[in-house]
N, C-alpha and C. Protein backbone atom coordinates (compact mmCIF):
# COMPACT_ATOMS: atom_id res chain seq x y z
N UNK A 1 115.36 112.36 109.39
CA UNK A 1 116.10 111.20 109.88
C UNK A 1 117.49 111.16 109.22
N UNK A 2 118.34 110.58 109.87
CA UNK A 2 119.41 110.29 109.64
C UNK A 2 120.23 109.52 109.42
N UNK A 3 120.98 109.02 108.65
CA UNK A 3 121.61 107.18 108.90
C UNK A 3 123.43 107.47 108.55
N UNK A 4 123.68 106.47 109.69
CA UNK A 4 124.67 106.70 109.55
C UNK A 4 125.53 105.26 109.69
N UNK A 5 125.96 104.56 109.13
CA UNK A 5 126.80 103.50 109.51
C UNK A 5 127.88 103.19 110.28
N UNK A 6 128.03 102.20 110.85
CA UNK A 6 129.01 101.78 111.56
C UNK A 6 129.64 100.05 111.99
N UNK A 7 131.24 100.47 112.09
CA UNK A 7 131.67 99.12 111.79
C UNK A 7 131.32 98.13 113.19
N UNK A 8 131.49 96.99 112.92
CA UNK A 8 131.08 95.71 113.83
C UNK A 8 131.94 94.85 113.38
N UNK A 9 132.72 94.52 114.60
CA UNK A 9 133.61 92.90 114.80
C UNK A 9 132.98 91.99 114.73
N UNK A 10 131.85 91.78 115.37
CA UNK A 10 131.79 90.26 115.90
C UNK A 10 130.28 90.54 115.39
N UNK A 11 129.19 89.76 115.01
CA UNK A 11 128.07 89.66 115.25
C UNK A 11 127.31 88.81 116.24
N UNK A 12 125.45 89.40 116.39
CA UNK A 12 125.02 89.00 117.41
C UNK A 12 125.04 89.58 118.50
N UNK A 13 125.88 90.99 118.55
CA UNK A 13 125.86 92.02 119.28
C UNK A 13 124.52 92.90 119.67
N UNK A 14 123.97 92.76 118.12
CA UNK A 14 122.64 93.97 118.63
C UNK A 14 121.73 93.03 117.47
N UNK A 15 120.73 93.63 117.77
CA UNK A 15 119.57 92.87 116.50
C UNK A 15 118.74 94.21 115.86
N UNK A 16 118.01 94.40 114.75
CA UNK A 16 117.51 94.87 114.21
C UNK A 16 116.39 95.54 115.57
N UNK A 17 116.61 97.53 115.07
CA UNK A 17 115.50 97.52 116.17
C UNK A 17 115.59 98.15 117.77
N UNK A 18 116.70 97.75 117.83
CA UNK A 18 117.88 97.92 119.14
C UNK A 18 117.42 99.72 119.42
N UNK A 19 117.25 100.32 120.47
CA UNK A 19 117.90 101.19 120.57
C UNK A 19 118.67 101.40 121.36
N UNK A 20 119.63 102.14 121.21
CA UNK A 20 121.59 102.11 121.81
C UNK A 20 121.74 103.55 121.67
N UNK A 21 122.58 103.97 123.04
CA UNK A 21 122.91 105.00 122.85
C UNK A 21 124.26 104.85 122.16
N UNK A 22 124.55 106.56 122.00
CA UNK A 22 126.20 106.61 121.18
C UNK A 22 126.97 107.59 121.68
N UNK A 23 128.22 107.11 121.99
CA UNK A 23 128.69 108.14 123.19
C UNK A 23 130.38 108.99 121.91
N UNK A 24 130.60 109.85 122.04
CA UNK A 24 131.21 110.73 121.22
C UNK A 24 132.57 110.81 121.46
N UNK A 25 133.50 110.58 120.60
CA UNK A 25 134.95 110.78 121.41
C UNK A 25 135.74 111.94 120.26
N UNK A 26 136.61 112.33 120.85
CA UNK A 26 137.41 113.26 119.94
C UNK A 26 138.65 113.05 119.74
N UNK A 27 139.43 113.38 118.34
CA UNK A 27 140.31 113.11 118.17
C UNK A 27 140.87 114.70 117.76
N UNK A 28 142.36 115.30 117.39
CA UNK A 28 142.73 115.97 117.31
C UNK A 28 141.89 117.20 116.27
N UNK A 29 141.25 116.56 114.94
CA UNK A 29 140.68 117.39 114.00
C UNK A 29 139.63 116.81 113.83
N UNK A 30 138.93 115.73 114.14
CA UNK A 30 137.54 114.95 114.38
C UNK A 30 137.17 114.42 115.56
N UNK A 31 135.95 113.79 114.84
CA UNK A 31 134.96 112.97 116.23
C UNK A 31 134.81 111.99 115.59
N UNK A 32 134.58 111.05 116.78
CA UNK A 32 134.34 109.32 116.56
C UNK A 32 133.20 109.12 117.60
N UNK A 33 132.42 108.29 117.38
CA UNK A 33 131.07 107.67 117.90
C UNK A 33 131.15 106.46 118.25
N UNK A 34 131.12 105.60 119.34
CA UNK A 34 130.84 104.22 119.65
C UNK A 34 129.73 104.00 120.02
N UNK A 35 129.15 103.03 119.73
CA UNK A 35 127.56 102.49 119.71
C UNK A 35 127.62 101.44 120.78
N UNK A 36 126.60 102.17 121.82
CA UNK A 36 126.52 100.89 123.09
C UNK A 36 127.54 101.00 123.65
N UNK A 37 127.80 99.42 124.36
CA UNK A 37 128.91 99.47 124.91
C UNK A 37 129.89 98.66 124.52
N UNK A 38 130.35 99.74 123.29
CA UNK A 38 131.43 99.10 122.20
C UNK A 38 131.30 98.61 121.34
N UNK A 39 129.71 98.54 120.52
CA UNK A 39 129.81 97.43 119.85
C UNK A 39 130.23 97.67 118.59
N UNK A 40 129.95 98.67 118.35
CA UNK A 40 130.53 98.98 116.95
C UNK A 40 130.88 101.16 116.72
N UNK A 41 131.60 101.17 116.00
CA UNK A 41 132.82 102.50 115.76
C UNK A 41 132.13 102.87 114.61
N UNK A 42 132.23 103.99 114.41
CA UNK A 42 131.98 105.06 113.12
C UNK A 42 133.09 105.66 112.69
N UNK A 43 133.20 106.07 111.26
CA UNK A 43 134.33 106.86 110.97
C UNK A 43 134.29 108.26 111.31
N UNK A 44 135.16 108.76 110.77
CA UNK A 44 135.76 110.12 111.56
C UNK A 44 134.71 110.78 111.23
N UNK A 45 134.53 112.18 112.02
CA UNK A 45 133.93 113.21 111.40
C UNK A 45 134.18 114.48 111.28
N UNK A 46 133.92 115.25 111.09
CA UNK A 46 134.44 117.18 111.42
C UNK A 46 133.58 117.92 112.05
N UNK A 47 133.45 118.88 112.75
CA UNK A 47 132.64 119.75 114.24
C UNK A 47 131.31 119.63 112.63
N UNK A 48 131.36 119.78 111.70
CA UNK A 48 129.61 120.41 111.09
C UNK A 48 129.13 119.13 111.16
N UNK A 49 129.47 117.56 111.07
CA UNK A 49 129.47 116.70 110.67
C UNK A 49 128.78 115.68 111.81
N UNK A 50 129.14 116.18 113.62
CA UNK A 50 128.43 115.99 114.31
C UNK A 50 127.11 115.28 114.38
N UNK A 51 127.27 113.83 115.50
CA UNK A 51 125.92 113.67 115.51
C UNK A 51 125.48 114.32 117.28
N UNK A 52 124.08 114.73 116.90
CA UNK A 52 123.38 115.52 118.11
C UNK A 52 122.74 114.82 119.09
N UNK A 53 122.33 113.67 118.38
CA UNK A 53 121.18 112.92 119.04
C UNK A 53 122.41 111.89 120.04
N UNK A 54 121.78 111.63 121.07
CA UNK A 54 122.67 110.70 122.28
C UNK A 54 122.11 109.38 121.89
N UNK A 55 121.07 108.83 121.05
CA UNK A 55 120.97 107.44 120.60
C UNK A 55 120.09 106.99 119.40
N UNK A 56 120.02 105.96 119.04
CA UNK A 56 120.05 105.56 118.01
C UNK A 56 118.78 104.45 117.45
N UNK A 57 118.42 104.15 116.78
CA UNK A 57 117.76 102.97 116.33
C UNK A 57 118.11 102.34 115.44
N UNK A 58 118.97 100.98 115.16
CA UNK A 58 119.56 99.90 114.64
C UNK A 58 118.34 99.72 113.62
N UNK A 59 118.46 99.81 112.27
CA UNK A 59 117.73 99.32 111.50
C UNK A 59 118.30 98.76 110.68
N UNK A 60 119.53 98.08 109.98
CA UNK A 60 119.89 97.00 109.37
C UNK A 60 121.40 97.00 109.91
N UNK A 61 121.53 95.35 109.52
CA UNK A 61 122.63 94.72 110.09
C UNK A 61 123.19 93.75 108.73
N UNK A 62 124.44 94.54 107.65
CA UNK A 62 125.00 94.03 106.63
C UNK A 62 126.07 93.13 107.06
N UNK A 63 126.41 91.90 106.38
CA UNK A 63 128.02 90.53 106.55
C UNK A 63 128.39 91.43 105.40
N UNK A 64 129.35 92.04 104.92
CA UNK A 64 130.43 92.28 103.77
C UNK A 64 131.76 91.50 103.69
N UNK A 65 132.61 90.63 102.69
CA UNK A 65 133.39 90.54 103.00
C UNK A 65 134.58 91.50 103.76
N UNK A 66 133.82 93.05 103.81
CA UNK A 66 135.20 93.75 104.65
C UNK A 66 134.57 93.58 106.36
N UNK A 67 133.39 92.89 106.42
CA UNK A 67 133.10 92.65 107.80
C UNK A 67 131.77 93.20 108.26
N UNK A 68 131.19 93.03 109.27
CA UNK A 68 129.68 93.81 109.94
C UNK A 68 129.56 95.14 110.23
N UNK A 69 128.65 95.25 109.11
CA UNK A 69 128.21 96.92 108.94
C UNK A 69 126.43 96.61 109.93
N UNK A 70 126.68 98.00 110.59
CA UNK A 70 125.58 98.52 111.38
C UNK A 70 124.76 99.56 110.97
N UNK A 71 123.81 99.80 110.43
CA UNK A 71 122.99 100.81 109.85
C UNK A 71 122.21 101.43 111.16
N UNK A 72 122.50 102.92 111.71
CA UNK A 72 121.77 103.34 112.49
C UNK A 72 121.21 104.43 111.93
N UNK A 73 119.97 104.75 112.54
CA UNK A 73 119.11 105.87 112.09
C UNK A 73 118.71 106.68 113.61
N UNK A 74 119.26 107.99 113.48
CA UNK A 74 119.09 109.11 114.14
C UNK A 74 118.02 110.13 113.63
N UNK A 75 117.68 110.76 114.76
CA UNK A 75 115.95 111.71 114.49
C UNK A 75 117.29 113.03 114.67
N UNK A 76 117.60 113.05 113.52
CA UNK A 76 118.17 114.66 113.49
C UNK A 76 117.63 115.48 112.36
């Protein structure tokens, strides 16, 4: 398994549990991941760094003062 975090604006978006797919975008020397539809962004990554799996299972949902963290866990 795998976990990988990701940021969240707004809460109440997803709940513990959720499964969501994650669709992959690219940037010039990385990849970026959005969860659902939009709900929350991952940071960059590099081609080894790749996630494989097309979705996800939401297993915790952190408030930080820097804002809503999304804990997803991938079967990679």
């Amino acid at each position: 398994m795998r976990k990988i975090e990701f940021k969240m604006e707004r809460t109440g978006l997803v709940q513990e549990g959720d499964v969501l797919p994650v669709t992959e975008g690219k940037l010039p020397n990385s990849y970026y991941y959005t969860l659902g539809n939009a709900y929350a962004m991952s940071a960059n990554f590099t081609y080894q760094e790749r996630i494989v799996s097309k979705e996800g299972i939401v297993r915790e949902i952190k408030n930080t003062p820097k804002g809503f963290f999304v804990t997803v866990e991938f079967d990679e």
